[in-house]
Protein backbone atom coordinates (compact mmCIF):
# COMPACT_ATOMS: atom_id res chain seq x y z
CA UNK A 1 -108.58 -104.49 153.78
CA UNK A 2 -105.13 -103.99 155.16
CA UNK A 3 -104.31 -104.81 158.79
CA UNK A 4 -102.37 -102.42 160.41
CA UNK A 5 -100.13 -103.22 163.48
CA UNK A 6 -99.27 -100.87 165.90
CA UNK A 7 -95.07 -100.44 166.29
CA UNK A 8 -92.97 -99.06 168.66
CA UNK A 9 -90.76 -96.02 167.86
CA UNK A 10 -87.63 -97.45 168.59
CA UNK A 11 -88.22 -101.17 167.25
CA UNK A 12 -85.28 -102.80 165.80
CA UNK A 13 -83.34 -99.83 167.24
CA UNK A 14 -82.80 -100.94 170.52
CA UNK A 15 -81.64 -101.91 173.54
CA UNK A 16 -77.83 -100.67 172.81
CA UNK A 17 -74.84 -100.85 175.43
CA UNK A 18 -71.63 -99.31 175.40
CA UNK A 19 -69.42 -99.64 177.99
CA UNK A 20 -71.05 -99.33 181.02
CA UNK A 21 -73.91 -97.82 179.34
CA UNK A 22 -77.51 -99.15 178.51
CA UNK A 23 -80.00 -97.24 176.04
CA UNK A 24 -83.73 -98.70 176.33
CA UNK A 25 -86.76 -98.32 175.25
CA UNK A 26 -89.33 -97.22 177.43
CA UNK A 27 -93.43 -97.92 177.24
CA UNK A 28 -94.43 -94.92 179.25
CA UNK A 29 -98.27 -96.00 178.95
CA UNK A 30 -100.38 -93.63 178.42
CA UNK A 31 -99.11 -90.25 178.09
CA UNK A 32 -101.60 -86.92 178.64
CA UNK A 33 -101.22 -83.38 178.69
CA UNK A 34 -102.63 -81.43 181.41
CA UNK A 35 -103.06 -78.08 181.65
CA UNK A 36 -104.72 -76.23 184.49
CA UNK A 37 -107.37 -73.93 183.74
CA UNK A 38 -107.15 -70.64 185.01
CA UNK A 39 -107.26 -70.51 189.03
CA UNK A 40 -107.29 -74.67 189.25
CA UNK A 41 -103.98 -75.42 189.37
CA UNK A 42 -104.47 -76.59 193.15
CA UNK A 43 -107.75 -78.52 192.36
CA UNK A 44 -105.72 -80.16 189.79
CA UNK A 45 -102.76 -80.69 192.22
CA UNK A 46 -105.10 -82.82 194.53
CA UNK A 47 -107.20 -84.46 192.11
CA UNK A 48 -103.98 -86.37 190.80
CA UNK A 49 -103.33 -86.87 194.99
CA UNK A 50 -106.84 -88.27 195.18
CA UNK A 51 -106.15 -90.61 192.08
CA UNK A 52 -102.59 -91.31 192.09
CA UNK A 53 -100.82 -90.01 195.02
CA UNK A 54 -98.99 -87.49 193.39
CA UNK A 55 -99.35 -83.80 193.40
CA UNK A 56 -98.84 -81.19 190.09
CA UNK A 57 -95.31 -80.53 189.93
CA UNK A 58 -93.11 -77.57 190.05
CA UNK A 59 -91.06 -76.03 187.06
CA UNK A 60 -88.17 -78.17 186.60
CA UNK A 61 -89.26 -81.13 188.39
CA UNK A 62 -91.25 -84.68 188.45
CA UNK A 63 -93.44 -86.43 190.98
CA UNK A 64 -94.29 -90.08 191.26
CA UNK A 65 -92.45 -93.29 190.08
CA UNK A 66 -92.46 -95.97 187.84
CA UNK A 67 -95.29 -96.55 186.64
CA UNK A 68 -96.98 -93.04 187.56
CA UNK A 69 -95.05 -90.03 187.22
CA UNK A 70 -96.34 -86.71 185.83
CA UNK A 71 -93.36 -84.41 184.60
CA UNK A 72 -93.38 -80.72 184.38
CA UNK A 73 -92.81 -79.71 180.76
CA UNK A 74 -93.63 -76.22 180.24
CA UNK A 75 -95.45 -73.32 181.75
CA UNK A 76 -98.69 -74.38 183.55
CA UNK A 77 -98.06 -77.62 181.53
CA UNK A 78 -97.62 -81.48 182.87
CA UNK A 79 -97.65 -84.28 181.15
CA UNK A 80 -99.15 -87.33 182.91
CA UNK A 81 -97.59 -90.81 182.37
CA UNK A 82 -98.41 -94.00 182.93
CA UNK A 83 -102.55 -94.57 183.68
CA UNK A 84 -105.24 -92.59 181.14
CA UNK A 85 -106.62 -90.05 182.71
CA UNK A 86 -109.48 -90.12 185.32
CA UNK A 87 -112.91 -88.13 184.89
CA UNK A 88 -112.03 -85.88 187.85
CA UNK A 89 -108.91 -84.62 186.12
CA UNK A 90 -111.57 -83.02 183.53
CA UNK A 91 -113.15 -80.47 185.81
CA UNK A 92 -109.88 -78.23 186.63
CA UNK A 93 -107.75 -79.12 183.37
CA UNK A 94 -107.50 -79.19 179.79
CA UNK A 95 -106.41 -82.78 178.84
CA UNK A 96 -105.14 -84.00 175.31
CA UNK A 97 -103.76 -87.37 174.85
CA UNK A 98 -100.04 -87.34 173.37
CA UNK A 99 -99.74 -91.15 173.48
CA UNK A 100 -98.33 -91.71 170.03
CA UNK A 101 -96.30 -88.40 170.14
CA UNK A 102 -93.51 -89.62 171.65
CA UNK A 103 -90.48 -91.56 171.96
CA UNK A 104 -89.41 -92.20 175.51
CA UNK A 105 -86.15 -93.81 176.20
CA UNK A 106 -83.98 -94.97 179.41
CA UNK A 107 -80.36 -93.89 179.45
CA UNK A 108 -79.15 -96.02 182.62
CA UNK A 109 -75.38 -96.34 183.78
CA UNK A 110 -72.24 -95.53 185.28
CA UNK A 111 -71.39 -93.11 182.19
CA UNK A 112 -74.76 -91.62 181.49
CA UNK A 113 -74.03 -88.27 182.81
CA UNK A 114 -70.72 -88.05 180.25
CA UNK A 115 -72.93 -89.05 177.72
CA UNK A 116 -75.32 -86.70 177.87
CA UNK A 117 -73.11 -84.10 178.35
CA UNK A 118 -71.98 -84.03 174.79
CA UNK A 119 -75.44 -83.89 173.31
CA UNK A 120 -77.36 -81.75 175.95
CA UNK A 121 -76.61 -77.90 176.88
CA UNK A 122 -77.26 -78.05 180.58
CA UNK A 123 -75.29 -79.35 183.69
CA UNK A 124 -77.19 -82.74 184.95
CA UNK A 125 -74.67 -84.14 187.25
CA UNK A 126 -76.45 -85.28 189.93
CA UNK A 127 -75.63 -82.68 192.70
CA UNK A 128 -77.03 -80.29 189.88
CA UNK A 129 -79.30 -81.83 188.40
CA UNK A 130 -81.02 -84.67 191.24
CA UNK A 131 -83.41 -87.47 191.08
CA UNK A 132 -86.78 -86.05 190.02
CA UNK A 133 -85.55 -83.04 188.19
CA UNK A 134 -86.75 -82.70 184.77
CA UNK A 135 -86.01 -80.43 181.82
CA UNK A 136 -87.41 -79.15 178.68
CA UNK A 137 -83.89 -78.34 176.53
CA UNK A 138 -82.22 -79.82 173.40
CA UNK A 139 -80.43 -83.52 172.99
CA UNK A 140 -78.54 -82.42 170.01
CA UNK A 141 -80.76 -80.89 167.70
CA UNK A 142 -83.83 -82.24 169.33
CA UNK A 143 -86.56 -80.25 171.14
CA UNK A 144 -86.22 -83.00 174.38
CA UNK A 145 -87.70 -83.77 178.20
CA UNK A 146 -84.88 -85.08 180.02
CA UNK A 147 -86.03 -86.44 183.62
CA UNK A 148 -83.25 -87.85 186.14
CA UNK A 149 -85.04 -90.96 187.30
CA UNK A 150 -82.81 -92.59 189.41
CA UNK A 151 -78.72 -92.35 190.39
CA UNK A 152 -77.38 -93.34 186.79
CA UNK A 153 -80.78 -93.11 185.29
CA UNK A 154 -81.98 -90.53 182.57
CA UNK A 155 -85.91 -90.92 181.44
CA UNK A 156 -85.33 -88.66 177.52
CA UNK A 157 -88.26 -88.12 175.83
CA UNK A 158 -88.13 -86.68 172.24
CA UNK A 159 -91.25 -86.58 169.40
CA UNK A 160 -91.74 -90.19 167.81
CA UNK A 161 -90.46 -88.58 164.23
CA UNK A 162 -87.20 -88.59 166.06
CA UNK A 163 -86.50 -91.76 167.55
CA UNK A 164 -84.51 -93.28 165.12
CA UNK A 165 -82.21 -89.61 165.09
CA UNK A 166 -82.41 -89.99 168.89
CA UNK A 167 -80.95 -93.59 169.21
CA UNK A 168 -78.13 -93.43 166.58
CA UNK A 169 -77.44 -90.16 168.51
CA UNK A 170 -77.27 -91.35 171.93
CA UNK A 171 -75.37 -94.64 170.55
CA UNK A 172 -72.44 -92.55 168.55
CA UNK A 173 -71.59 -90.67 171.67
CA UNK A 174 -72.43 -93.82 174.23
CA UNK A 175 -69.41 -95.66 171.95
CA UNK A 176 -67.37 -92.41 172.23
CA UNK A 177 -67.42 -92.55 175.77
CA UNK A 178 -66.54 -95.83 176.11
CA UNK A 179 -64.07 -95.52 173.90
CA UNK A 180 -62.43 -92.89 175.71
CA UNK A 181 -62.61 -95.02 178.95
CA UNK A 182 -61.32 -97.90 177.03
CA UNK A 183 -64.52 -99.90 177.97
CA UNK A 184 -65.86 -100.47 173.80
């Protein structure tokens, strides 16, 4: 019988830097859906206080950190990152696990905004677009979550059939902006 082993989406792909910018790969852990049922949105909210220390979060934005963080991604919709899912989660939302869905990558550097700015459709500079704001929007032609995790630090999560569309993506206009700066 045939051993399979388990790969990461973006293996051989990266880590890639361009000027002053870095593009890594990211092990989010485990990554879960949530979705409240009707009229437990707030039970929800503080059973991920009780179990993480983080609360449901609004449209558009992310709570927690590295490590923890559960990122708005669509109506009544978060996805949880980091630790599976505790039992008490189960009693005010839907949960499906979306582990091997996804590609999640770091975009970290000086440049980052200018890079994403040719592939994305919305305005992230940072007094826009601040640490903990997230987005459901396109990275090229890619159906994406872009979260701003930090200062020079973009969290981009596309679907795993994408990663290797994602990275040569990211890279092309990485070197173009570097290029442009003089920093190849």
């Amino acid at each position: 019988m045939a051993e399979l082993i388990a790969q990461s989406p973006c293996r051989d792909l990266l880590p890639v830097t361009h000027g002053t910018v870095t593009l890594s790969e990211v092990d989010p852990g485990n990554i879960t859906s949530l979705s409240p049922f009707k009229g437990k949105a707030a039970t929800l909210s503080d059973a991920l206080n009780s179990a993480y220390g983080l609360r449901f979060p609004a449209p558009g934005r992310s709570t927690g950190k590295e490590g923890v963080r559960c990122l708005w991604t669509g109506r009544q919709q978060a996805f949880l990152l980091g630790p599976e899912p505790v039992d008490s989660l189960k009693a005010s939302a839907a949960l499906t696990d979306q582990s091997d869905a996804w590609t999640v990558v770091s975009l970290e550097g000086a440049d980052a905004e200018d890079v994403l700015a040719r592939l994305v459709p919305i305005d992230l500079r940072a007094g826009v677009f601040k640490r903990g704001h997230t987005a459901r929007t396109l990275c090229q032609h890619m159906t994406a979550s872009i979260t701003r995790t930090g200062a020079n630090r973009f969290q981009i999560m596309v679907f795993r059939s994408m990663a290797a569309t994602l990275c040569h993506e990211l890279g092309e206009a990485m070197h173009m902006v570097a290029a442009r700066a003089g920093r190849p």
